[in-house]
PDB file of N, CA and C in Angstrom:
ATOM      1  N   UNK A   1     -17.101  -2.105 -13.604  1.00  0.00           N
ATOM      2  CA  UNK A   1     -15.811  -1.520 -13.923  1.00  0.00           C
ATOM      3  C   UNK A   1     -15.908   0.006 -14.016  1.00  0.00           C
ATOM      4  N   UNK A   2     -17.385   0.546 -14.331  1.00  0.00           N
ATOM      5  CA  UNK A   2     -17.127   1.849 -14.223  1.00  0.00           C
ATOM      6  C   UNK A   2     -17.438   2.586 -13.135  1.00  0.00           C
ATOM      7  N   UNK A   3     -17.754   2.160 -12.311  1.00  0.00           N
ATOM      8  CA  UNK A   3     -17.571   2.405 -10.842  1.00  0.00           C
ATOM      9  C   UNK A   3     -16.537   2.980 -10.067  1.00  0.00           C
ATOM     10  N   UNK A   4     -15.584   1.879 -10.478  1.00  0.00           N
ATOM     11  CA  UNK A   4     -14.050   1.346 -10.058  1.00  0.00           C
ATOM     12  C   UNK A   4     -13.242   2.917  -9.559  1.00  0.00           C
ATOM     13  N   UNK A   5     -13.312   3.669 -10.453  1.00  0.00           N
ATOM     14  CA  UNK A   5     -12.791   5.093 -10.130  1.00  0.00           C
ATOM     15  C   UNK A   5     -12.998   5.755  -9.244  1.00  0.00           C
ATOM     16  N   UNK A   6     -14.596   5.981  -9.654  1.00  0.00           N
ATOM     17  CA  UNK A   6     -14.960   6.594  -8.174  1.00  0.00           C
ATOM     18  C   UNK A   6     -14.973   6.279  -7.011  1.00  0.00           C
ATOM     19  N   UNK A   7     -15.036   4.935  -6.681  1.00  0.00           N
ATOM     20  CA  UNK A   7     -14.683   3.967  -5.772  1.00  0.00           C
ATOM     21  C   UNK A   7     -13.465   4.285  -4.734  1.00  0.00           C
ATOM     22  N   UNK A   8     -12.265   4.505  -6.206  1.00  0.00           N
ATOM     23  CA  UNK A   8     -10.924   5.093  -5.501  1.00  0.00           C
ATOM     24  C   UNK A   8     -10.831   5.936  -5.054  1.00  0.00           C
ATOM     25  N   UNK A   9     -11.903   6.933  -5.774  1.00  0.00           N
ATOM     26  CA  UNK A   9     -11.702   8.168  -5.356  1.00  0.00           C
ATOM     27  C   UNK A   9     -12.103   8.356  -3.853  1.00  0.00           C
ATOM     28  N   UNK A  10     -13.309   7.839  -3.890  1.00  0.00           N
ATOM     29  CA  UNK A  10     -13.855   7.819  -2.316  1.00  0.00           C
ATOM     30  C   UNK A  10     -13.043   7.748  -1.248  1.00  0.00           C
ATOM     31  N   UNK A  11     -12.096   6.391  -1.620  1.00  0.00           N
ATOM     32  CA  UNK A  11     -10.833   6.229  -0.479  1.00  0.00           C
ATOM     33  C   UNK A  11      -9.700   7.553  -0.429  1.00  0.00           C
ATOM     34  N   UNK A  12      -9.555   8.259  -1.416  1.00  0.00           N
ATOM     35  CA  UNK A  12      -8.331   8.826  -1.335  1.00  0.00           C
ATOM     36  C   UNK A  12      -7.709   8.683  -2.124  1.00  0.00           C
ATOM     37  N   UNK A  13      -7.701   7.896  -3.260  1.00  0.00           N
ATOM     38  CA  UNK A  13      -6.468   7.615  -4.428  1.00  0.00           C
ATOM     39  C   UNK A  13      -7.524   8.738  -5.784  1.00  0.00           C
ATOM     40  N   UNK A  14      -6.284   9.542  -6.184  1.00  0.00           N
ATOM     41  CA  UNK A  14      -6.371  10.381  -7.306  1.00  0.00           C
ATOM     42  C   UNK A  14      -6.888   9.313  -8.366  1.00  0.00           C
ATOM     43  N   UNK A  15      -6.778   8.415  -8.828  1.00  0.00           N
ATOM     44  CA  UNK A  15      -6.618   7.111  -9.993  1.00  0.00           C
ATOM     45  C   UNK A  15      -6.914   6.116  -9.524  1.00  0.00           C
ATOM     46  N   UNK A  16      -6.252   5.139 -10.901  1.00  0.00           N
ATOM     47  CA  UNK A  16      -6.754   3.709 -10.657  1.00  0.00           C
ATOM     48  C   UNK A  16      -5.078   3.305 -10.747  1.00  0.00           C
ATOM     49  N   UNK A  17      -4.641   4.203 -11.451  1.00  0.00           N
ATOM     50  CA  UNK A  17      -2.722   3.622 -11.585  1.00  0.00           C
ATOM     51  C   UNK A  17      -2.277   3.966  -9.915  1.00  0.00           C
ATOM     52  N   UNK A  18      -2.610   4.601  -9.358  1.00  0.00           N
ATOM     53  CA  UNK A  18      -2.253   5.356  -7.934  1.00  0.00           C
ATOM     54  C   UNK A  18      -2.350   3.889  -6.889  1.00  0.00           C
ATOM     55  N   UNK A  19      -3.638   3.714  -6.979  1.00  0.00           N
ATOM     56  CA  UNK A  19      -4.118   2.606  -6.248  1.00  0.00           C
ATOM     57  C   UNK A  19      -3.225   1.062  -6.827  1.00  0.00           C
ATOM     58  N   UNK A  20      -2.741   1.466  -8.041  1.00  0.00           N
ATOM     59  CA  UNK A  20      -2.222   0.141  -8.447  1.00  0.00           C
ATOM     60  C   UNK A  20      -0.596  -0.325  -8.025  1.00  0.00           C
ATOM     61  N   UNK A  21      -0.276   1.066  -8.083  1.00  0.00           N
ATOM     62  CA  UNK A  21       1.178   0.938  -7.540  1.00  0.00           C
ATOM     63  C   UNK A  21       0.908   0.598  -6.227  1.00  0.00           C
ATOM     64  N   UNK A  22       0.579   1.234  -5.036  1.00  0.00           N
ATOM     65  CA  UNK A  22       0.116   0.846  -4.094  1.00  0.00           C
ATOM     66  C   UNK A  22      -0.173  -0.504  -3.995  1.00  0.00           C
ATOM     67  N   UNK A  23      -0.805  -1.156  -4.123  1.00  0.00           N
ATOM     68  CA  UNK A  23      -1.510  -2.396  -4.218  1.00  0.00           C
ATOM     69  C   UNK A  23      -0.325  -3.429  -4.745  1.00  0.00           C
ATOM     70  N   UNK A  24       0.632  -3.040  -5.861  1.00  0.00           N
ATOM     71  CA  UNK A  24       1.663  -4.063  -6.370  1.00  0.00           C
ATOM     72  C   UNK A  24       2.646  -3.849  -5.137  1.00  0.00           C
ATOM     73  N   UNK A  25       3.152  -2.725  -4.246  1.00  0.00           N
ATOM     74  CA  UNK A  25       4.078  -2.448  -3.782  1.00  0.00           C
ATOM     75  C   UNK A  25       4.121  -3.367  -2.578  1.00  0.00           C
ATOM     76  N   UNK A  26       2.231  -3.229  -2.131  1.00  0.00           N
ATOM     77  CA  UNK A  26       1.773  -4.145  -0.898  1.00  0.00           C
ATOM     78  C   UNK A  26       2.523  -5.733  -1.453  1.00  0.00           C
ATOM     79  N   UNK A  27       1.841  -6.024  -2.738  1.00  0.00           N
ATOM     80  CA  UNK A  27       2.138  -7.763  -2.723  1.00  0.00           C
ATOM     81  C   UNK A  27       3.320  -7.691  -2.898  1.00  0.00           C
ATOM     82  N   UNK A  28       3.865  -7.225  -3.276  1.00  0.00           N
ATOM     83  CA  UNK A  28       5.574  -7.702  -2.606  1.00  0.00           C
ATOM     84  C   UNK A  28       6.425  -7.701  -1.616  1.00  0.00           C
ATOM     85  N   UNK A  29       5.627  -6.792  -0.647  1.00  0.00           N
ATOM     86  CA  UNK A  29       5.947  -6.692   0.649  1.00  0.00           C
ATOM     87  C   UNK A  29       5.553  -8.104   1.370  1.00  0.00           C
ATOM     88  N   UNK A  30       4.264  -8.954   0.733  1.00  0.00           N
ATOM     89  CA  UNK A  30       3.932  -9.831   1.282  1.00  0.00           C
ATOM     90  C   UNK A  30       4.383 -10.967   0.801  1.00  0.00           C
ATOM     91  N   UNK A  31       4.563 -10.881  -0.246  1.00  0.00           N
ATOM     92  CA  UNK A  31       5.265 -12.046  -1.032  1.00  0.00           C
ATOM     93  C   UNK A  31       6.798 -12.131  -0.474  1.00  0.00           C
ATOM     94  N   UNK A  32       7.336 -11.378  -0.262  1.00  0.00           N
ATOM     95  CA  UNK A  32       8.676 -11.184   0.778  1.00  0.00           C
ATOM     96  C   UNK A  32       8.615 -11.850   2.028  1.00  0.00           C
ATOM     97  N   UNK A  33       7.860 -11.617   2.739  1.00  0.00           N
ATOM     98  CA  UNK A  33       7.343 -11.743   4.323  1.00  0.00           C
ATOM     99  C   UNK A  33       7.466 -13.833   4.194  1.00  0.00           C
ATOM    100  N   UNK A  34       6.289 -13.592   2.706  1.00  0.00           N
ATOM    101  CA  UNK A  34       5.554 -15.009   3.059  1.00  0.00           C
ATOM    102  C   UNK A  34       7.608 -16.263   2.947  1.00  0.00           C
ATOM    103  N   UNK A  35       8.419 -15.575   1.607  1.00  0.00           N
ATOM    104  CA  UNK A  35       9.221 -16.049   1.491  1.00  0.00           C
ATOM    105  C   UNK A  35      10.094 -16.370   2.324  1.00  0.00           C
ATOM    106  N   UNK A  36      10.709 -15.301   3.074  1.00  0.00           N
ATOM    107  CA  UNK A  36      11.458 -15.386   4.928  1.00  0.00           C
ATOM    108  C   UNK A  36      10.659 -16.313   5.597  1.00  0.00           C
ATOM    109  N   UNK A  37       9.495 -16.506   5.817  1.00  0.00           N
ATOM    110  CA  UNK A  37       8.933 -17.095   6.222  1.00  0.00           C
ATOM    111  C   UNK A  37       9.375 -18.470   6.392  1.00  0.00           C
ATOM    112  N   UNK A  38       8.757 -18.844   5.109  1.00  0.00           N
ATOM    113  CA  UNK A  38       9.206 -20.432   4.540  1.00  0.00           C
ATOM    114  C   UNK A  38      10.415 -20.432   4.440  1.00  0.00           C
ATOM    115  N   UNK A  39      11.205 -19.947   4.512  1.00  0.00           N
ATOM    116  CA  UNK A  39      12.884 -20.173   4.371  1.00  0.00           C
ATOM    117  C   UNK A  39      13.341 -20.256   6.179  1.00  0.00           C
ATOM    118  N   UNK A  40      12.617 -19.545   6.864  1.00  0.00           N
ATOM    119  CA  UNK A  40      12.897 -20.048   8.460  1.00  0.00           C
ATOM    120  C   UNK A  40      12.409 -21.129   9.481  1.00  0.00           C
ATOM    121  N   UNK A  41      11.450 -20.954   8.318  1.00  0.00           N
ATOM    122  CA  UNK A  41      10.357 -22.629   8.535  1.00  0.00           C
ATOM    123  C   UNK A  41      11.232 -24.013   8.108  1.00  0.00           C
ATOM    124  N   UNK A  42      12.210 -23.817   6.813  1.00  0.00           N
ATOM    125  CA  UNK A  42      12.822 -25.042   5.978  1.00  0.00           C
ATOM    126  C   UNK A  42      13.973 -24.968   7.444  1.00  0.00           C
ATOM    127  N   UNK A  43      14.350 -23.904   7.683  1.00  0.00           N
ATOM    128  CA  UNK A  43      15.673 -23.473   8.202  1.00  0.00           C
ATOM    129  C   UNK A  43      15.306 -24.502   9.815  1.00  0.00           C
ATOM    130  N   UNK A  44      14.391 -23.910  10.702  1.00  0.00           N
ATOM    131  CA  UNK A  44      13.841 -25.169  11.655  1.00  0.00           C
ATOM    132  C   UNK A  44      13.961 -26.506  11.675  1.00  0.00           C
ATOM    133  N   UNK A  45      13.224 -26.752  10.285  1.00  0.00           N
ATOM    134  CA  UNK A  45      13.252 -28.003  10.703  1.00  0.00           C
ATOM    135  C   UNK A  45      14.313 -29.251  10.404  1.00  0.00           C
ATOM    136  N   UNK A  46      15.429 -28.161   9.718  1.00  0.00           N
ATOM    137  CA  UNK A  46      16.628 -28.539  10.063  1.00  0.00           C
ATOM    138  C   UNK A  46      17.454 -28.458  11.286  1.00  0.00           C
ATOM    139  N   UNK A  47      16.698 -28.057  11.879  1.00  0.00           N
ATOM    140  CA  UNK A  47      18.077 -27.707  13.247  1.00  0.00           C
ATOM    141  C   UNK A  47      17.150 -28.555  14.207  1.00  0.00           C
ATOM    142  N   UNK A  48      18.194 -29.349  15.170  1.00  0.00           N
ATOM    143  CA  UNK A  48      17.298 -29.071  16.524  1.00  0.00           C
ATOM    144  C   UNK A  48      17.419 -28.652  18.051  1.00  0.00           C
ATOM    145  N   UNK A  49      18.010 -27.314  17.793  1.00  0.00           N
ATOM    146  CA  UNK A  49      17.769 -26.243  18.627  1.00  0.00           C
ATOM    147  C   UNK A  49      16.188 -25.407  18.302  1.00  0.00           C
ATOM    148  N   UNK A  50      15.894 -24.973  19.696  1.00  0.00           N
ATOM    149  CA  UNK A  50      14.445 -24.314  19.269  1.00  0.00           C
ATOM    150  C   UNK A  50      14.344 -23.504  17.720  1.00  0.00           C
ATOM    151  N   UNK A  51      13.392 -23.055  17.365  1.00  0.00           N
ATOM    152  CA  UNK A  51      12.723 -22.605  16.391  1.00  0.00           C
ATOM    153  C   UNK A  51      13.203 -21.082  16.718  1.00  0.00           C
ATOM    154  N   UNK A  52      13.277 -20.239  15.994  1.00  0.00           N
ATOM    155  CA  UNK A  52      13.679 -19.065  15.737  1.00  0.00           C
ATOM    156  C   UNK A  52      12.122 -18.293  15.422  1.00  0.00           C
ATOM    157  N   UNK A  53      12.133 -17.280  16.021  1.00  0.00           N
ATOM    158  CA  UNK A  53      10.827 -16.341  15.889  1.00  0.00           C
ATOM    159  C   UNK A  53      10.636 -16.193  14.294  1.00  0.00           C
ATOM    160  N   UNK A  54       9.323 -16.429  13.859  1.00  0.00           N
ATOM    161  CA  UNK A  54       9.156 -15.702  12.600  1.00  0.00           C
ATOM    162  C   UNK A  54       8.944 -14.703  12.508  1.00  0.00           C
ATOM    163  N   UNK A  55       9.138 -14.055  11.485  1.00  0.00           N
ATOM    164  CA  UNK A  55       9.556 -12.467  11.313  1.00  0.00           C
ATOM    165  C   UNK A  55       7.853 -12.171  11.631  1.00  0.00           C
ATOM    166  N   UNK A  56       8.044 -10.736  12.207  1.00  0.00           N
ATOM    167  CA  UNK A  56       6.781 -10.103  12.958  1.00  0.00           C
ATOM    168  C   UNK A  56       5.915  -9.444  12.453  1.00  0.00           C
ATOM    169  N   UNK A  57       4.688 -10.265  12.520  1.00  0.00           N
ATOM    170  CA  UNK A  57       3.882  -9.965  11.133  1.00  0.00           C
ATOM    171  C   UNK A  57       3.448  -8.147  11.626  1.00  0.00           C
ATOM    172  N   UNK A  58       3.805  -7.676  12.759  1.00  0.00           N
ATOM    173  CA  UNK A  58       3.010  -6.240  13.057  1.00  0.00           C
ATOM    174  C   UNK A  58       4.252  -5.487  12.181  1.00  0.00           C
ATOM    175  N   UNK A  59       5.662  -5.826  12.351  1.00  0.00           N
ATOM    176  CA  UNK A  59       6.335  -4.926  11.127  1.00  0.00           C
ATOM    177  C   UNK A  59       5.973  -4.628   9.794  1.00  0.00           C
ATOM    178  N   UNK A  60       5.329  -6.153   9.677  1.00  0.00           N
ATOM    179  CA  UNK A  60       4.769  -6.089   8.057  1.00  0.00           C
ATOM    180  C   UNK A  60       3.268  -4.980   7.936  1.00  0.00           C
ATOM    181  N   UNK A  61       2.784  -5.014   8.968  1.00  0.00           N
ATOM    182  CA  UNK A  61       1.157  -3.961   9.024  1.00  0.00           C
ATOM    183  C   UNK A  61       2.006  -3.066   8.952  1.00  0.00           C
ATOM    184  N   UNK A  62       2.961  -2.440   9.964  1.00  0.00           N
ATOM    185  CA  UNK A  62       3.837  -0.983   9.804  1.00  0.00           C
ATOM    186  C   UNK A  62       4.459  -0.773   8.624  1.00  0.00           C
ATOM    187  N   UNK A  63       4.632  -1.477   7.888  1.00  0.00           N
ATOM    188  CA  UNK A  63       5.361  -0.834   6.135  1.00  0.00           C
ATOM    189  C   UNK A  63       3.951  -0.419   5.830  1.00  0.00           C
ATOM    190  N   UNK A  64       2.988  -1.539   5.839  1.00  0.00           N
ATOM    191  CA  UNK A  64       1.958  -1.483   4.833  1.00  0.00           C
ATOM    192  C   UNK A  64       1.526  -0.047   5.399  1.00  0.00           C
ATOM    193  N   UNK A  65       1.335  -0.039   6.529  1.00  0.00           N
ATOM    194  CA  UNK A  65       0.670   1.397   6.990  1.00  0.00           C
ATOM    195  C   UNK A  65       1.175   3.045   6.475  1.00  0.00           C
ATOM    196  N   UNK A  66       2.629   2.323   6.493  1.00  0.00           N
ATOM    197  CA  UNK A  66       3.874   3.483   6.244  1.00  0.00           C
ATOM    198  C   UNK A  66       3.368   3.610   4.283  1.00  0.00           C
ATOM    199  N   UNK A  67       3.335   2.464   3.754  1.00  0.00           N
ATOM    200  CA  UNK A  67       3.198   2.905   1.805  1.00  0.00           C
ATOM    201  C   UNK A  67       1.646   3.346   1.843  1.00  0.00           C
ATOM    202  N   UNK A  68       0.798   3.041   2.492  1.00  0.00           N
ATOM    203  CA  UNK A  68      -0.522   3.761   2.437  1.00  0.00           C
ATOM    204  C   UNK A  68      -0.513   5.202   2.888  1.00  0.00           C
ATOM    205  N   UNK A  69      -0.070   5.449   3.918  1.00  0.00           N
ATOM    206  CA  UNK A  69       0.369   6.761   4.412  1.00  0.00           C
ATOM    207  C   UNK A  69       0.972   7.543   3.517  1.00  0.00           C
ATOM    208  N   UNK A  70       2.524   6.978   2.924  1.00  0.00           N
ATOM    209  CA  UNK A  70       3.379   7.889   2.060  1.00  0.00           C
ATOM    210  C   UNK A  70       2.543   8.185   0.963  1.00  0.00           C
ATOM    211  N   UNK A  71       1.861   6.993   0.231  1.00  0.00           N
ATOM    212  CA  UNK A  71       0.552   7.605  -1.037  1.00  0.00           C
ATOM    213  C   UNK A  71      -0.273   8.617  -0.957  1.00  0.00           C
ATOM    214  N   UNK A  72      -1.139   8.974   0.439  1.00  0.00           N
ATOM    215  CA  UNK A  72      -1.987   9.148   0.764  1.00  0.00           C
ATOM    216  C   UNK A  72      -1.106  10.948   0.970  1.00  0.00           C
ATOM    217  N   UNK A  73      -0.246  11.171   0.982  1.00  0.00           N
ATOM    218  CA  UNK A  73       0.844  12.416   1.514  1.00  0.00           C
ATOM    219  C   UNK A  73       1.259  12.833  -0.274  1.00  0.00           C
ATOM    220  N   UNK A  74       1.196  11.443  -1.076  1.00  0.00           N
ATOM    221  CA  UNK A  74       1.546  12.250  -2.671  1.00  0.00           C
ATOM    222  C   UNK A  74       0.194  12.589  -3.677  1.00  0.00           C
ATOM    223  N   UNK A  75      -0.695  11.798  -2.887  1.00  0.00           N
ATOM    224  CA  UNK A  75      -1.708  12.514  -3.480  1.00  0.00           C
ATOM    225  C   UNK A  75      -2.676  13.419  -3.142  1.00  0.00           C
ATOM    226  N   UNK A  76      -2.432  13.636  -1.663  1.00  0.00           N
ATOM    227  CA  UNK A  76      -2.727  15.064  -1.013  1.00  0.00           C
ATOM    228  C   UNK A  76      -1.699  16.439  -1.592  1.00  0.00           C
ATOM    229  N   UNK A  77      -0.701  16.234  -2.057  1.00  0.00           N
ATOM    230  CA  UNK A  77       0.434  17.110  -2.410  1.00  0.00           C
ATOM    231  C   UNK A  77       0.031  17.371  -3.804  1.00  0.00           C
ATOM    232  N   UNK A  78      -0.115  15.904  -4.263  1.00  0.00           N
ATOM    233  CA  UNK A  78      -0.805  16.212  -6.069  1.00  0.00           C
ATOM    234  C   UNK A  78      -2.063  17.238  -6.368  1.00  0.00           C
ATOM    235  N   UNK A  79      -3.197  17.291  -5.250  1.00  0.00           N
ATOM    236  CA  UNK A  79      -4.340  17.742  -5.025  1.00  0.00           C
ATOM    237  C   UNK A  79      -3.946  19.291  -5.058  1.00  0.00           C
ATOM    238  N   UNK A  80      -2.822  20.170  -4.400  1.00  0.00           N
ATOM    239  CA  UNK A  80      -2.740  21.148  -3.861  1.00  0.00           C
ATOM    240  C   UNK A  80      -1.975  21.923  -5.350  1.00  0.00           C
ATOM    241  N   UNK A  81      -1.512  20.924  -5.730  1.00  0.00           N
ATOM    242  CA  UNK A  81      -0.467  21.171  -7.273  1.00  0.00           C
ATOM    243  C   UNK A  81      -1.530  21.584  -8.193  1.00  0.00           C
ATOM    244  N   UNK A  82      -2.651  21.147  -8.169  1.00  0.00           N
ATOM    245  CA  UNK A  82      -3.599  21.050  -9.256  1.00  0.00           C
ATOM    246  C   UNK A  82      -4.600  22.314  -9.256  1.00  0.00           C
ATOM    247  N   UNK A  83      -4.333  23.303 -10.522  1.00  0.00           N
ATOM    248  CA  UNK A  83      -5.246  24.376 -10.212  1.00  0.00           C
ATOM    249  C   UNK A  83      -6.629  24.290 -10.738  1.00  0.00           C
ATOM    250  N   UNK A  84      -7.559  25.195 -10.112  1.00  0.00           N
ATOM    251  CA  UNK A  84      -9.227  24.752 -10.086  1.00  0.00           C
ATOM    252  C   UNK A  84      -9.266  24.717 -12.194  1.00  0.00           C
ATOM    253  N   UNK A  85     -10.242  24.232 -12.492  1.00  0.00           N
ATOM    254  CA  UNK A  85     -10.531  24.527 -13.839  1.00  0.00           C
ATOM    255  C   UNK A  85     -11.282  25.783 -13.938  1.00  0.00           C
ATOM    256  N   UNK A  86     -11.636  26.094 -14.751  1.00  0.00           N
ATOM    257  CA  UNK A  86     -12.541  27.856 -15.260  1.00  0.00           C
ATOM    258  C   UNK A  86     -14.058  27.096 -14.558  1.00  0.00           C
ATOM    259  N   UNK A  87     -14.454  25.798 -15.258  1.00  0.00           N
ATOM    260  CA  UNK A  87     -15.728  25.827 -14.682  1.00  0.00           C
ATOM    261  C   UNK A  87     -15.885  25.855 -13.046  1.00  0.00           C
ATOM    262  N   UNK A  88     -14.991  24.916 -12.579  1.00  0.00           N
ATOM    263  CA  UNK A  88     -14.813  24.651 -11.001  1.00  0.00           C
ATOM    264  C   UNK A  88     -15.458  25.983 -10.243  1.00  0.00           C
ATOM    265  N   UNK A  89     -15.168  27.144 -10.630  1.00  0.00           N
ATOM    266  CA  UNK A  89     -15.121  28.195 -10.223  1.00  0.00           C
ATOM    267  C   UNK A  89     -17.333  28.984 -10.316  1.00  0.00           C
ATOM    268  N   UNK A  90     -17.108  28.474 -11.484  1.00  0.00           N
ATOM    269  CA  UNK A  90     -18.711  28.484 -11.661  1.00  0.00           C
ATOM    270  C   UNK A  90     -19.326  27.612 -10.329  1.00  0.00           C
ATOM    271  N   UNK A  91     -18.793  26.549  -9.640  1.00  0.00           N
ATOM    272  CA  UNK A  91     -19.813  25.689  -9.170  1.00  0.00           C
ATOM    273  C   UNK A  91     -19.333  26.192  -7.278  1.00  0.00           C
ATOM    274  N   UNK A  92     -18.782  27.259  -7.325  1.00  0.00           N
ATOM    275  CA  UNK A  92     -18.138  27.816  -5.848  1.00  0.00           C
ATOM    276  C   UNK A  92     -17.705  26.806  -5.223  1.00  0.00           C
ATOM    277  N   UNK A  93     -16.357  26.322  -6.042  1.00  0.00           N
ATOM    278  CA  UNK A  93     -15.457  25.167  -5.142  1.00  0.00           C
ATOM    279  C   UNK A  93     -14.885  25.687  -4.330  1.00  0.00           C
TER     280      UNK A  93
END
């Protein structure tokens, strides 16, 4: 667990709350997906005209790509907001 931070940090997330919003924002994007899903699946096998496309799982990679991206743009912005500390300056950041 005490790892865990630096971990994030490695990727790009300022935090562990950063990465968390992220991460909750994802499962509901998927928990959404999975729901349409099964509701066009129930919806099928009521009808019998062909089956209707299920929703396209590459839209669902393109959000996910798009909320990793938009994070990745607020915590590059957060980075630039943030001035050096007194020591920082000692270590020629």
């Amino acid at each position: 667990m005490d790892r865990l931070p630096g971990i994030l940090k490695a990727d790009g997330y300022p935090d562990v709350q950063a990465f968390k919003r992220l991460y909750d924002d994802a499962t509901l994007l998927v928990e959404q997906y999975n729901r349409d899903l099964a509701a066009l699946e129930r919806k099928a096998k009521g009808e019998e005209e062909p089956a209707p496309k299920p929703p396209e799982k590459e839209s669902i990679r393109k959000k996910l790509r798009d909320m990793e991206a938009e994070a990745k743009r607020r915590n590059d912005a957060r980075r630039q907001q943030t001035r050096p500390r007194s020591h920082d300056y000692d270590r020629g950041r």
